[in-house]
N, C-alpha and C. Protein backbone atom coordinates (compact mmCIF):
# COMPACT_ATOMS: atom_id res chain seq x y z
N UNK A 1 10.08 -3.57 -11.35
CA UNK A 1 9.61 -3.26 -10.02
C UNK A 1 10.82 -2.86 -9.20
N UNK A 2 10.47 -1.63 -8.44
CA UNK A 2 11.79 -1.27 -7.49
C UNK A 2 11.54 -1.53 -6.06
N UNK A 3 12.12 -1.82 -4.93
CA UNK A 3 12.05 -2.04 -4.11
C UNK A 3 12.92 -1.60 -2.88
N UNK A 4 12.73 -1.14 -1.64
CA UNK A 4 13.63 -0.83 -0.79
C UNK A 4 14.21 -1.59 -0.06
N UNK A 5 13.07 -2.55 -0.14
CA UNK A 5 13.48 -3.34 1.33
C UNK A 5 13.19 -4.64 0.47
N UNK A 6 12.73 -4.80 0.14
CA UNK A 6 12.45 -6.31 -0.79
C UNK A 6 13.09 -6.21 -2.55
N UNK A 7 13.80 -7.66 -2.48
CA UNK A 7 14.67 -7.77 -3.76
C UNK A 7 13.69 -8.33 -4.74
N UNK A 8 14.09 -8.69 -5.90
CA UNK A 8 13.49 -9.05 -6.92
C UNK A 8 13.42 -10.97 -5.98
N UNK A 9 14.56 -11.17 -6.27
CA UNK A 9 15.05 -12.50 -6.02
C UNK A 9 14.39 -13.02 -4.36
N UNK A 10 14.17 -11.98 -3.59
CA UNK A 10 13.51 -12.75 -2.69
C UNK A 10 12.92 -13.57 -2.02
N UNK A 11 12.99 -14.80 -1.67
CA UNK A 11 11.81 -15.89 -1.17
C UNK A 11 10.91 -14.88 -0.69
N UNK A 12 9.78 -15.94 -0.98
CA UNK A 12 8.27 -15.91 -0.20
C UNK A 12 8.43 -15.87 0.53
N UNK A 13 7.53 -15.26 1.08
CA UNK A 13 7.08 -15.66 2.41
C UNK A 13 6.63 -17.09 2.59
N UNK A 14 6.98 -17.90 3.82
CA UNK A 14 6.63 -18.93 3.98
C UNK A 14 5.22 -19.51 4.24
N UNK A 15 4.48 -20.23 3.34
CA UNK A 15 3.04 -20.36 3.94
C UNK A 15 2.32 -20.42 5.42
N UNK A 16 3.50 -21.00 6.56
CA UNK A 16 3.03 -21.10 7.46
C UNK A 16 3.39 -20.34 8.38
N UNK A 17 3.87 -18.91 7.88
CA UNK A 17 4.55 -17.66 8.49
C UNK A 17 3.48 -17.50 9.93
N UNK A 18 3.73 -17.01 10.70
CA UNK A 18 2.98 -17.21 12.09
C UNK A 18 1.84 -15.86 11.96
N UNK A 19 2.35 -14.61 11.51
CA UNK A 19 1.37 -13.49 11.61
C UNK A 19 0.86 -12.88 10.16
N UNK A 20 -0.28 -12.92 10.39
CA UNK A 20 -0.70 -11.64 9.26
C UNK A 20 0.17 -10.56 8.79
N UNK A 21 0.08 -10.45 7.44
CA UNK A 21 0.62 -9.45 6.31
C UNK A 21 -0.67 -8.70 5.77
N UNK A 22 -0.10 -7.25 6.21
CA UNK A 22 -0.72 -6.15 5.24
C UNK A 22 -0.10 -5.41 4.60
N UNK A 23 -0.48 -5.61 2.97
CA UNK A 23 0.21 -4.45 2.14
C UNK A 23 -0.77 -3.71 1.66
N UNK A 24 -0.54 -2.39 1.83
CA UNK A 24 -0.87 -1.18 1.67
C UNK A 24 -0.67 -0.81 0.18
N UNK A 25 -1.20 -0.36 -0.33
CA UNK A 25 -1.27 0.35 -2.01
C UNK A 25 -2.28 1.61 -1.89
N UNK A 26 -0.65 2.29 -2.61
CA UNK A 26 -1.09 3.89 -3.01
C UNK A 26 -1.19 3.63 -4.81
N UNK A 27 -2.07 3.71 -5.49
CA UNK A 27 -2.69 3.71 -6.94
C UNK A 27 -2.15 5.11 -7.81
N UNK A 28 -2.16 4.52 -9.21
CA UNK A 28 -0.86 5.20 -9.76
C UNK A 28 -1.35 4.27 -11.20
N UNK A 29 -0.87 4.95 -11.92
CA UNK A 29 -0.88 4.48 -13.44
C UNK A 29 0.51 4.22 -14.09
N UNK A 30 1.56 5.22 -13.52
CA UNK A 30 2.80 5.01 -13.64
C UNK A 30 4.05 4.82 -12.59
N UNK A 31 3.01 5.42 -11.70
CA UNK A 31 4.16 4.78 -9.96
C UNK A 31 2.76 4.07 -9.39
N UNK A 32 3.35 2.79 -8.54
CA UNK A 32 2.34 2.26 -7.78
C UNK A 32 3.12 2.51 -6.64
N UNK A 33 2.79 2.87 -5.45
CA UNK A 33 3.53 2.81 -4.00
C UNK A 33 3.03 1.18 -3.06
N UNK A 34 3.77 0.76 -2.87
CA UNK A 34 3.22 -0.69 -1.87
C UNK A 34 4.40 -0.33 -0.92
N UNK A 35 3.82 -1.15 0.37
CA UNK A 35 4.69 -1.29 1.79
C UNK A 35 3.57 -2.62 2.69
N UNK A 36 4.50 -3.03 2.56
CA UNK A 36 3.45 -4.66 3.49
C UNK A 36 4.53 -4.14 4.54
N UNK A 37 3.52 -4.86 5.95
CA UNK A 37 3.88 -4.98 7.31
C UNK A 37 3.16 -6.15 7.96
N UNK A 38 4.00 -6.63 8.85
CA UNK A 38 3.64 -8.03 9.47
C UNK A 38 3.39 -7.36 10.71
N UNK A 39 2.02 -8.17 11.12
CA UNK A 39 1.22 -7.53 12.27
C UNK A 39 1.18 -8.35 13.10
N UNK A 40 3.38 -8.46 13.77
CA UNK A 40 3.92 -9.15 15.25
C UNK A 40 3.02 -8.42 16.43
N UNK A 41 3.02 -9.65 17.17
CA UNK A 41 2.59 -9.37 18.80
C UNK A 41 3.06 -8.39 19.54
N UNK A 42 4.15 -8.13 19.26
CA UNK A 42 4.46 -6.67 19.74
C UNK A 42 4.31 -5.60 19.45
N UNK A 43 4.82 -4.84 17.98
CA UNK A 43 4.27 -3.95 17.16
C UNK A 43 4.63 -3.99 15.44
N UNK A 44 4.05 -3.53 14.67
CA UNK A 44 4.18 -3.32 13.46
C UNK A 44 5.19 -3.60 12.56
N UNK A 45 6.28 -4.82 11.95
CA UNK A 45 7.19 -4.51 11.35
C UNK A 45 7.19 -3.98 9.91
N UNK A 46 7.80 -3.57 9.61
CA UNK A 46 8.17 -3.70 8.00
C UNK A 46 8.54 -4.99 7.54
N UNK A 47 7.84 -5.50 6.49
CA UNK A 47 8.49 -6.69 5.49
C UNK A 47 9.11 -6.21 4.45
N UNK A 48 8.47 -5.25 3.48
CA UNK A 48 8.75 -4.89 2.16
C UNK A 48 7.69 -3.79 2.10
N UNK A 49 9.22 -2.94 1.24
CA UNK A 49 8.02 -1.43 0.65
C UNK A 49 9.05 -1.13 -0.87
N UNK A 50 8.41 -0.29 -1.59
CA UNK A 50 8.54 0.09 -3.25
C UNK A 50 8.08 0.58 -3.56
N UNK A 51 8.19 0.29 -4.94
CA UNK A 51 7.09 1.02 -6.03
C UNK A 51 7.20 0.13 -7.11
N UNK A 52 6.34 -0.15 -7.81
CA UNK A 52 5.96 -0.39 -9.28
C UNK A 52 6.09 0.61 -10.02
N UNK A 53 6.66 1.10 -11.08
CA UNK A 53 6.76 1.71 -12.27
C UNK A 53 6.43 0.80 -13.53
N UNK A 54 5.76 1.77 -14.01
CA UNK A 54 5.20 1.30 -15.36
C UNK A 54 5.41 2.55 -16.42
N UNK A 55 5.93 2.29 -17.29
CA UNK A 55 6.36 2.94 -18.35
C UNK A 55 5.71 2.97 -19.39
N UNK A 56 5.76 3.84 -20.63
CA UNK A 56 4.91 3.68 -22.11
C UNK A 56 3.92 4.75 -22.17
N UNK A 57 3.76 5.07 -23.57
CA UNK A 57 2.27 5.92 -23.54
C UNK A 57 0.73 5.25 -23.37
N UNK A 58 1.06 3.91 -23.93
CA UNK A 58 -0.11 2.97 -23.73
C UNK A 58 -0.64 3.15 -22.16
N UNK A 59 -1.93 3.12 -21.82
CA UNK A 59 -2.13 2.93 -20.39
C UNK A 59 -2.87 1.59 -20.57
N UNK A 60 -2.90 1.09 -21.71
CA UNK A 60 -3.60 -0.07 -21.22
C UNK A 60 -2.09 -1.42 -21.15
N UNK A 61 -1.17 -1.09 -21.77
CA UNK A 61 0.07 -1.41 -21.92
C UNK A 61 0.51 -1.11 -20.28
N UNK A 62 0.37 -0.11 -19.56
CA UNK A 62 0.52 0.49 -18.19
C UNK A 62 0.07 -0.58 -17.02
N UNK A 63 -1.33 -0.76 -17.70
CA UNK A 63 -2.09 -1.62 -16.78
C UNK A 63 -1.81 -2.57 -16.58
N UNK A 64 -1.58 -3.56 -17.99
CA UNK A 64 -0.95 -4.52 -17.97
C UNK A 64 0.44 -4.90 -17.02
N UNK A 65 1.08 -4.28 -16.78
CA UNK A 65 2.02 -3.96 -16.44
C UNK A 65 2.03 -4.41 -14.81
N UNK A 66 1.24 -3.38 -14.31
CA UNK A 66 0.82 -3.27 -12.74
C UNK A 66 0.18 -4.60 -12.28
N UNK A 67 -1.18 -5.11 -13.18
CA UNK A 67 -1.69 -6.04 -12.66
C UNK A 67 -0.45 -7.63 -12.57
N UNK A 68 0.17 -7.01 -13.61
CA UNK A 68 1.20 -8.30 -13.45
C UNK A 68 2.13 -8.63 -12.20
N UNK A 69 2.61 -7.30 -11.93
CA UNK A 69 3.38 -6.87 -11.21
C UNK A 69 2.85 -7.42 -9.86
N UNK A 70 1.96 -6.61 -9.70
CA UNK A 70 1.34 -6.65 -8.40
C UNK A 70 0.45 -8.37 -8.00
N UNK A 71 0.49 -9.08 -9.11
CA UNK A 71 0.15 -10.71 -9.37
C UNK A 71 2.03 -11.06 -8.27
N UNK A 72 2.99 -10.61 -9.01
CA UNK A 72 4.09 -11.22 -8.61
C UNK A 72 4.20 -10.82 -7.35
N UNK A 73 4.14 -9.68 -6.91
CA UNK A 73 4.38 -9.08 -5.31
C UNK A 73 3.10 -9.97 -4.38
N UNK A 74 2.25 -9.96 -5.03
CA UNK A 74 1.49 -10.93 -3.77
C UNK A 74 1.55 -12.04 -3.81
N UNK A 75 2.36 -12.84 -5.16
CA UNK A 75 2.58 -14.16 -4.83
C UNK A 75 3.93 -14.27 -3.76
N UNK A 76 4.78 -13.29 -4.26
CA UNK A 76 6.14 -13.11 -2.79
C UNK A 76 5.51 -13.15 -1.74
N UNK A 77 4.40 -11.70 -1.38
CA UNK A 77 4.78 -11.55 0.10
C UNK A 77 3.60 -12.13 0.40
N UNK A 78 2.24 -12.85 0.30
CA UNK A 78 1.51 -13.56 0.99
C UNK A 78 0.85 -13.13 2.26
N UNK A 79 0.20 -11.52 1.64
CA UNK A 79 -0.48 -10.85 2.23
C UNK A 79 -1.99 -11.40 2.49
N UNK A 80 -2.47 -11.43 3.81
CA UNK A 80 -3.87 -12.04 4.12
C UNK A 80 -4.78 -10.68 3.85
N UNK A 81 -4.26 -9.20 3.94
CA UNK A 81 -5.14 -8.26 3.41
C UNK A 81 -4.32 -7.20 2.44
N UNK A 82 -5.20 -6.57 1.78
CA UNK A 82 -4.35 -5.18 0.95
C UNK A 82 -5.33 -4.27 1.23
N UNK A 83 -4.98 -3.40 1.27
CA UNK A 83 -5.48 -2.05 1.97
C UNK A 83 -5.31 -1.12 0.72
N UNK A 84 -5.95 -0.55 -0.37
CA UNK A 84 -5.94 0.34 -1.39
C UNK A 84 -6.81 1.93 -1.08
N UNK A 85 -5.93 2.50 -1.79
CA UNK A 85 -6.67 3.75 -1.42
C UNK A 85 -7.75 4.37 -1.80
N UNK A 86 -8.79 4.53 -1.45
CA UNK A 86 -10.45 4.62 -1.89
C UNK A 86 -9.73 5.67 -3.04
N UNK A 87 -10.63 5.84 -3.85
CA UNK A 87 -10.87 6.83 -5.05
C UNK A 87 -11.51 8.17 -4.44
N UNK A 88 -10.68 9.00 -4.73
CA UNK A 88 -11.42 10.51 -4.59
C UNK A 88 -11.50 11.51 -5.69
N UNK A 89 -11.98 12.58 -5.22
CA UNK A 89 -12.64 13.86 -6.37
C UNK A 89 -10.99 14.06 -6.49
N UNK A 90 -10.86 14.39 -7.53
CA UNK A 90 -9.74 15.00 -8.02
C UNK A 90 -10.15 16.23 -8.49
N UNK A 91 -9.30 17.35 -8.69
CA UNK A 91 -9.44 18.46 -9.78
C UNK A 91 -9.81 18.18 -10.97
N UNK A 92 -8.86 17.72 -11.43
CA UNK A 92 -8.20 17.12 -13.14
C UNK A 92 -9.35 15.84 -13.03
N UNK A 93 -10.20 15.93 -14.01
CA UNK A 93 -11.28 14.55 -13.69
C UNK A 93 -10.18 13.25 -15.14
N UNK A 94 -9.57 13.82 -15.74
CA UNK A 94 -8.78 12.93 -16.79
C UNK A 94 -7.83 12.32 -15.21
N UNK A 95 -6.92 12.62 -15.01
CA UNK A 95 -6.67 12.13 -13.55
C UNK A 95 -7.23 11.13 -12.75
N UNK A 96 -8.61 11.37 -12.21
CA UNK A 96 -9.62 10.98 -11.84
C UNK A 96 -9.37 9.50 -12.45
N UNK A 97 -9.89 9.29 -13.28
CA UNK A 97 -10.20 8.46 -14.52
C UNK A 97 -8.94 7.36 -14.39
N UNK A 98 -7.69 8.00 -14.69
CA UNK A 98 -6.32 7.54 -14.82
C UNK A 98 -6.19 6.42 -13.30
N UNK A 99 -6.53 7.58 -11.96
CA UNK A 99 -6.18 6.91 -10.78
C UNK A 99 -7.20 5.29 -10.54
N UNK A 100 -8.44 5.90 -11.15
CA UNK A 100 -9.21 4.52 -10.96
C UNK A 100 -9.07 3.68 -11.59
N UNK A 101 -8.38 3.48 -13.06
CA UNK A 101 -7.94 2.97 -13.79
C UNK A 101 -7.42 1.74 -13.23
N UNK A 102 -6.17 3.13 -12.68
CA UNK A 102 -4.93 1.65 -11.87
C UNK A 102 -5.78 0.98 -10.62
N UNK A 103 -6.41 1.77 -10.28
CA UNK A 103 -7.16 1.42 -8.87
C UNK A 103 -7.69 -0.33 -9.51
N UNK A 104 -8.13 -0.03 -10.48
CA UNK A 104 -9.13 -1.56 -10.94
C UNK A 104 -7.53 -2.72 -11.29
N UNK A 105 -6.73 -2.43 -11.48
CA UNK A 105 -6.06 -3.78 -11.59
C UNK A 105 -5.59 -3.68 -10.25
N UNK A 106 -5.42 -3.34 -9.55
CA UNK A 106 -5.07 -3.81 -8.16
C UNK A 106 -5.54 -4.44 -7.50
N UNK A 107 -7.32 -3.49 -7.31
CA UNK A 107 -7.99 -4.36 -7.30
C UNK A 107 -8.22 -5.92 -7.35
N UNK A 108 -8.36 -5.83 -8.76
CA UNK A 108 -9.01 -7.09 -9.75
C UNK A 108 -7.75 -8.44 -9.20
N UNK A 109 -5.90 -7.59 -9.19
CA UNK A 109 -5.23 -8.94 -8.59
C UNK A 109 -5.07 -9.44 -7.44
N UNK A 110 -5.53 -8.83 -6.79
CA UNK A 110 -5.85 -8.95 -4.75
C UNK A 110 -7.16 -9.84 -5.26
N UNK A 111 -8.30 -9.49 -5.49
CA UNK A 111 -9.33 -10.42 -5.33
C UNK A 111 -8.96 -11.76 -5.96
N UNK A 112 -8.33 -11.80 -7.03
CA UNK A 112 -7.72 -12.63 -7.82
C UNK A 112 -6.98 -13.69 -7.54
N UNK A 113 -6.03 -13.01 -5.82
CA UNK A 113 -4.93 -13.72 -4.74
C UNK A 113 -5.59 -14.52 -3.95
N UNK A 114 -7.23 -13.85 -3.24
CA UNK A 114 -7.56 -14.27 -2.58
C UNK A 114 -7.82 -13.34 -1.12
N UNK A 115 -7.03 -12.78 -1.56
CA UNK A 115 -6.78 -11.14 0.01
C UNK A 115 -8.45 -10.87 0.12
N UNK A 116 -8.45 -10.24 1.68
CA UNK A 116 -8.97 -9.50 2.26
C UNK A 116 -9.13 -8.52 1.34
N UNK A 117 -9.73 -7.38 0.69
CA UNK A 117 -9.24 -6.11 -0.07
C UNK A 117 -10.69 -5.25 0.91
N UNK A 118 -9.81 -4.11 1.70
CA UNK A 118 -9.78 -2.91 2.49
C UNK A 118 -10.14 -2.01 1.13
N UNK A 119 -10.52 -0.60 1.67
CA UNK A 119 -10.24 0.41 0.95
C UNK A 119 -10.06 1.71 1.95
N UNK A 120 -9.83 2.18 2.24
CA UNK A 120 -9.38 3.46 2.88
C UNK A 120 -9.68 4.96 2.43
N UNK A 121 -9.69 6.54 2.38
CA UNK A 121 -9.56 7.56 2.04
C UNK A 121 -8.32 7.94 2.52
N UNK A 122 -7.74 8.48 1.73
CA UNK A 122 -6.58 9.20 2.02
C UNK A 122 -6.41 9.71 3.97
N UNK A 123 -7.69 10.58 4.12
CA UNK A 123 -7.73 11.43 4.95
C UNK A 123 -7.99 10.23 6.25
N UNK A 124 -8.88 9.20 5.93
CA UNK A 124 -8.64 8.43 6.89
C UNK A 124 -7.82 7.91 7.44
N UNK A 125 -6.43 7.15 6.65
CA UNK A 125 -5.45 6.94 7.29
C UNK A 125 -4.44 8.15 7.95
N UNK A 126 -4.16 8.91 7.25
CA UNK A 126 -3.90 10.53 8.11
C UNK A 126 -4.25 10.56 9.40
N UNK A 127 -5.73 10.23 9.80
CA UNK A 127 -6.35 10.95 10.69
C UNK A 127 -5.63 9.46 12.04
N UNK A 128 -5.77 8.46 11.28
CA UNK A 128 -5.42 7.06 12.31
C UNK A 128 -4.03 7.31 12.76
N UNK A 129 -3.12 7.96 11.66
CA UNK A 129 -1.68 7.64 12.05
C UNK A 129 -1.30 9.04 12.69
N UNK A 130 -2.04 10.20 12.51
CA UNK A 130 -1.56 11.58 13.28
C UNK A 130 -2.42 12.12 14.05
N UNK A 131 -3.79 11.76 14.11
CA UNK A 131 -4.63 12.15 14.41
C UNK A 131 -5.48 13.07 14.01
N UNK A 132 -5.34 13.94 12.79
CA UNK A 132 -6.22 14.50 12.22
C UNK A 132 -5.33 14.25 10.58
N UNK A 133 -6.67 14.29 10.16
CA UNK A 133 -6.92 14.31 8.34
C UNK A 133 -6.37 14.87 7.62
N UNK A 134 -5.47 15.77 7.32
CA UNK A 134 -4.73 17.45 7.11
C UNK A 134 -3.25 17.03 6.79
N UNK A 135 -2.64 16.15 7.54
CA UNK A 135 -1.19 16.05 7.58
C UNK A 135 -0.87 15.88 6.08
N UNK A 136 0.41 16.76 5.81
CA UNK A 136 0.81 16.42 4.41
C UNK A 136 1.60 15.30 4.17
N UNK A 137 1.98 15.02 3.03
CA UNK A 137 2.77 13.62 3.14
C UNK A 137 3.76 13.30 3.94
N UNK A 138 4.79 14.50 3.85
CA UNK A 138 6.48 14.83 4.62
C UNK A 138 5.91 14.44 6.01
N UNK A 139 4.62 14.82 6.52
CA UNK A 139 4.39 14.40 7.96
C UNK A 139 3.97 12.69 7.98
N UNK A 140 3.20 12.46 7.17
CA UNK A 140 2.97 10.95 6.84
C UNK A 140 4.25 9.92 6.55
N UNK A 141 5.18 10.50 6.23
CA UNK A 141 5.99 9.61 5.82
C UNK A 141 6.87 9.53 7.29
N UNK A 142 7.28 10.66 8.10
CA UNK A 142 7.92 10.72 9.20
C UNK A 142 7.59 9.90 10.52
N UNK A 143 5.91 10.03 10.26
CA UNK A 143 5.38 9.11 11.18
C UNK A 143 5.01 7.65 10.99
N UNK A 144 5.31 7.46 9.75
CA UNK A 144 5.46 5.99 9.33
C UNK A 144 6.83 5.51 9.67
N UNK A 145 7.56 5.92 9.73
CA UNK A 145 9.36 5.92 10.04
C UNK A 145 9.07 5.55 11.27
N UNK A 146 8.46 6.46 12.59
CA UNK A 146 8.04 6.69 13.80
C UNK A 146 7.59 5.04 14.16
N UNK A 147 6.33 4.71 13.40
CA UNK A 147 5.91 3.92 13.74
C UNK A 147 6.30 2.52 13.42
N UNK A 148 7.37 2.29 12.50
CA UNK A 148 7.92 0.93 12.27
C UNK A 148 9.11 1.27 12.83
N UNK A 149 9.51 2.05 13.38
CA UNK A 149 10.94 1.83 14.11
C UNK A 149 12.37 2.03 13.68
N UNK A 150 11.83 3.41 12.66
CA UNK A 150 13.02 3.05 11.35
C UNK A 150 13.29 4.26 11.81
N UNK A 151 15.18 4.83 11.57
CA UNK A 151 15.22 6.20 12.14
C UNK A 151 15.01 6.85 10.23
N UNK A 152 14.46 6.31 9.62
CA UNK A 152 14.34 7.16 7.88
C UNK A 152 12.94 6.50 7.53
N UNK A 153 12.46 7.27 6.42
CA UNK A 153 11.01 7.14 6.06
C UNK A 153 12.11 5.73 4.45
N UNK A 154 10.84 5.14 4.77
CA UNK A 154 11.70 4.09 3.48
C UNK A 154 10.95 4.08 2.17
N UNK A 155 11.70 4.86 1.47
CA UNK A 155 11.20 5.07 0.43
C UNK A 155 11.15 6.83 -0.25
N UNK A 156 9.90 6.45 -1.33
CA UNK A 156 9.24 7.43 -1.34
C UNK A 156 7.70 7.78 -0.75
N UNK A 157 7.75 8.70 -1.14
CA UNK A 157 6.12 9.74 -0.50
C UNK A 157 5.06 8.78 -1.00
N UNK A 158 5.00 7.78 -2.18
CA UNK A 158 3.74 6.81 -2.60
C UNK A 158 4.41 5.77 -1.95
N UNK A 159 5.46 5.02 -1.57
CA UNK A 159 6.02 4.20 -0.67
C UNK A 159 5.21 4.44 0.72
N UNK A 160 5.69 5.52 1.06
CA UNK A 160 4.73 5.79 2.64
C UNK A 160 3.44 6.02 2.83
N UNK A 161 3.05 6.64 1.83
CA UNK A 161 1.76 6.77 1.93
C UNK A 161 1.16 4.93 1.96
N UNK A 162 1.46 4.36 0.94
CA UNK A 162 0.97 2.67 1.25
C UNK A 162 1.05 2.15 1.97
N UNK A 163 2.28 2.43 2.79
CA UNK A 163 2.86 1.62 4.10
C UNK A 163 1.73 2.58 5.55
N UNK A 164 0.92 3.97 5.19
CA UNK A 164 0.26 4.35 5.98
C UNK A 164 -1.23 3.82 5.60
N UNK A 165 -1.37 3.39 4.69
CA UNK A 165 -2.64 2.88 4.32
C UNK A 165 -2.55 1.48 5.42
N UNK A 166 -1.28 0.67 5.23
CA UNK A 166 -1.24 -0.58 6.07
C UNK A 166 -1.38 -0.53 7.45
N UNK A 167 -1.08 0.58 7.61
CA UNK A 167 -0.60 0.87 9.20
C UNK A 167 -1.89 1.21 9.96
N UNK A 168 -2.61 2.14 9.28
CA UNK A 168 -3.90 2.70 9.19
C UNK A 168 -4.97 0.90 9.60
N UNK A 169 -5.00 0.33 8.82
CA UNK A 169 -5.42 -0.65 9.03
C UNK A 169 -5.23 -1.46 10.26
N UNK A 170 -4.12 -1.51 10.51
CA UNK A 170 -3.97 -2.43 11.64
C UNK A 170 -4.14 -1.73 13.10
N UNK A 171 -4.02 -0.10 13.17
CA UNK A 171 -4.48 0.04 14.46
C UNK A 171 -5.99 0.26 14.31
N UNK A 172 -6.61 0.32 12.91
CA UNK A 172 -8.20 0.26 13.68
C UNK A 172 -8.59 -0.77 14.02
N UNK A 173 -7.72 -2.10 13.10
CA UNK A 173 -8.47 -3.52 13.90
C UNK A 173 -7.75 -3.54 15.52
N UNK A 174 -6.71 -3.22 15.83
CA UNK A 174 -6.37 -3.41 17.30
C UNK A 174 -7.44 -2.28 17.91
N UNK A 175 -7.59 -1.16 17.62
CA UNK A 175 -8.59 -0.88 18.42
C UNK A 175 -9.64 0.17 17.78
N UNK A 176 -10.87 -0.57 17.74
CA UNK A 176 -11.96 -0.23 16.94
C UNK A 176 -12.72 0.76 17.21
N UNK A 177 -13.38 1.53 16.31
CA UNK A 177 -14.12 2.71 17.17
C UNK A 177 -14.84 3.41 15.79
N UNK A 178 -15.55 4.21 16.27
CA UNK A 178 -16.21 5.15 15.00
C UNK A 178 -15.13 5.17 14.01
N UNK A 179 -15.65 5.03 12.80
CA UNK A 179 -15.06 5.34 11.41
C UNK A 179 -15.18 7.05 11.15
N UNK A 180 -13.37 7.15 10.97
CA UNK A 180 -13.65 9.05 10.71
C UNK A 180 -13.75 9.03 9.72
């Protein structure tokens, strides 16, 4: 597991940490993107963002891999929700297949933790963090930078995109309204 902001060796989070944790997951068979953020009284921090890599031709060897992984990252960061990215039409339906794949152990170890488990569309969080649905990643990732206070996007493009899935989340619960 690689990480930007969070080490291997890291403490937990402390059980009686004062605010809610959301980590965000962008789904992947061989990159997973995560970015948790603690949802302070003031605004949005960053805790930890990465990626999971999983290696091998096996994908069930792959899977294995992730669900483990992602078992260890939520026993660290002691997220009350995860926010995953709904499944969409792909071109490539082998793709398709691949993304939901990983989608199900992520799944399966969030429910497993105990989390909240969100799901999102791509285009939805887009539309929360820029205001319309359209923005490409390079804009997603800039305004994730924007919005945790960072003068650099941390990470990569499945790094931000997760950390916009989280982000996405927390301003619709601060302020609620039609689902786009």
């Amino acid at each position: 597991m690689e990480a930007t902001e969070a080490g291997e060796d890291e403490r937990a989070v402390p059980e009686d940490f004062p605010w809610p944790i959301v980590l965000g997951v962008d789904p992947g068979t061989r990159v997973v993107g995560y970015g948790a953020v603690v949802d302070a009284p003031d605004r949005p921090r960053l805790l930890a963002a990465g990626e999971i890599r999983a290696s091998g031709d096996s994908v069930p060897h792959r899977l294995g891999t992730i669900a483990g992984e992602m078992e260890l990252l939520l026993r660290r960061l002691r997220p009350t929700i995860v926010v995953v990215e709904q499944a969409f039409a792909a071109r490539n339906v082998q793709s398709a297949l691949r993304i939901g794949e990983g989608r199900g152990a992520i799944l399966a170890a969030a429910a497993r933790w105990g989390a909240q488990v969100v799901q999102y569309a791509p285009a939805s969080a887009r539309k929360s963090l820029l205001g319309h649905g359209g923005a490409d990643k390079t804009q997603v990732a800039r305004m994730v930078a924007v919005s945790l206070g960072l003068d650099e996007p941390p990470g990569s493009l499945d790094t931000t995109d997760a950390l916009a899935l989280a982000l996405a989340h927390l301003h619709k619960s601060r302020f609620p309204g039609p689902t786009p």
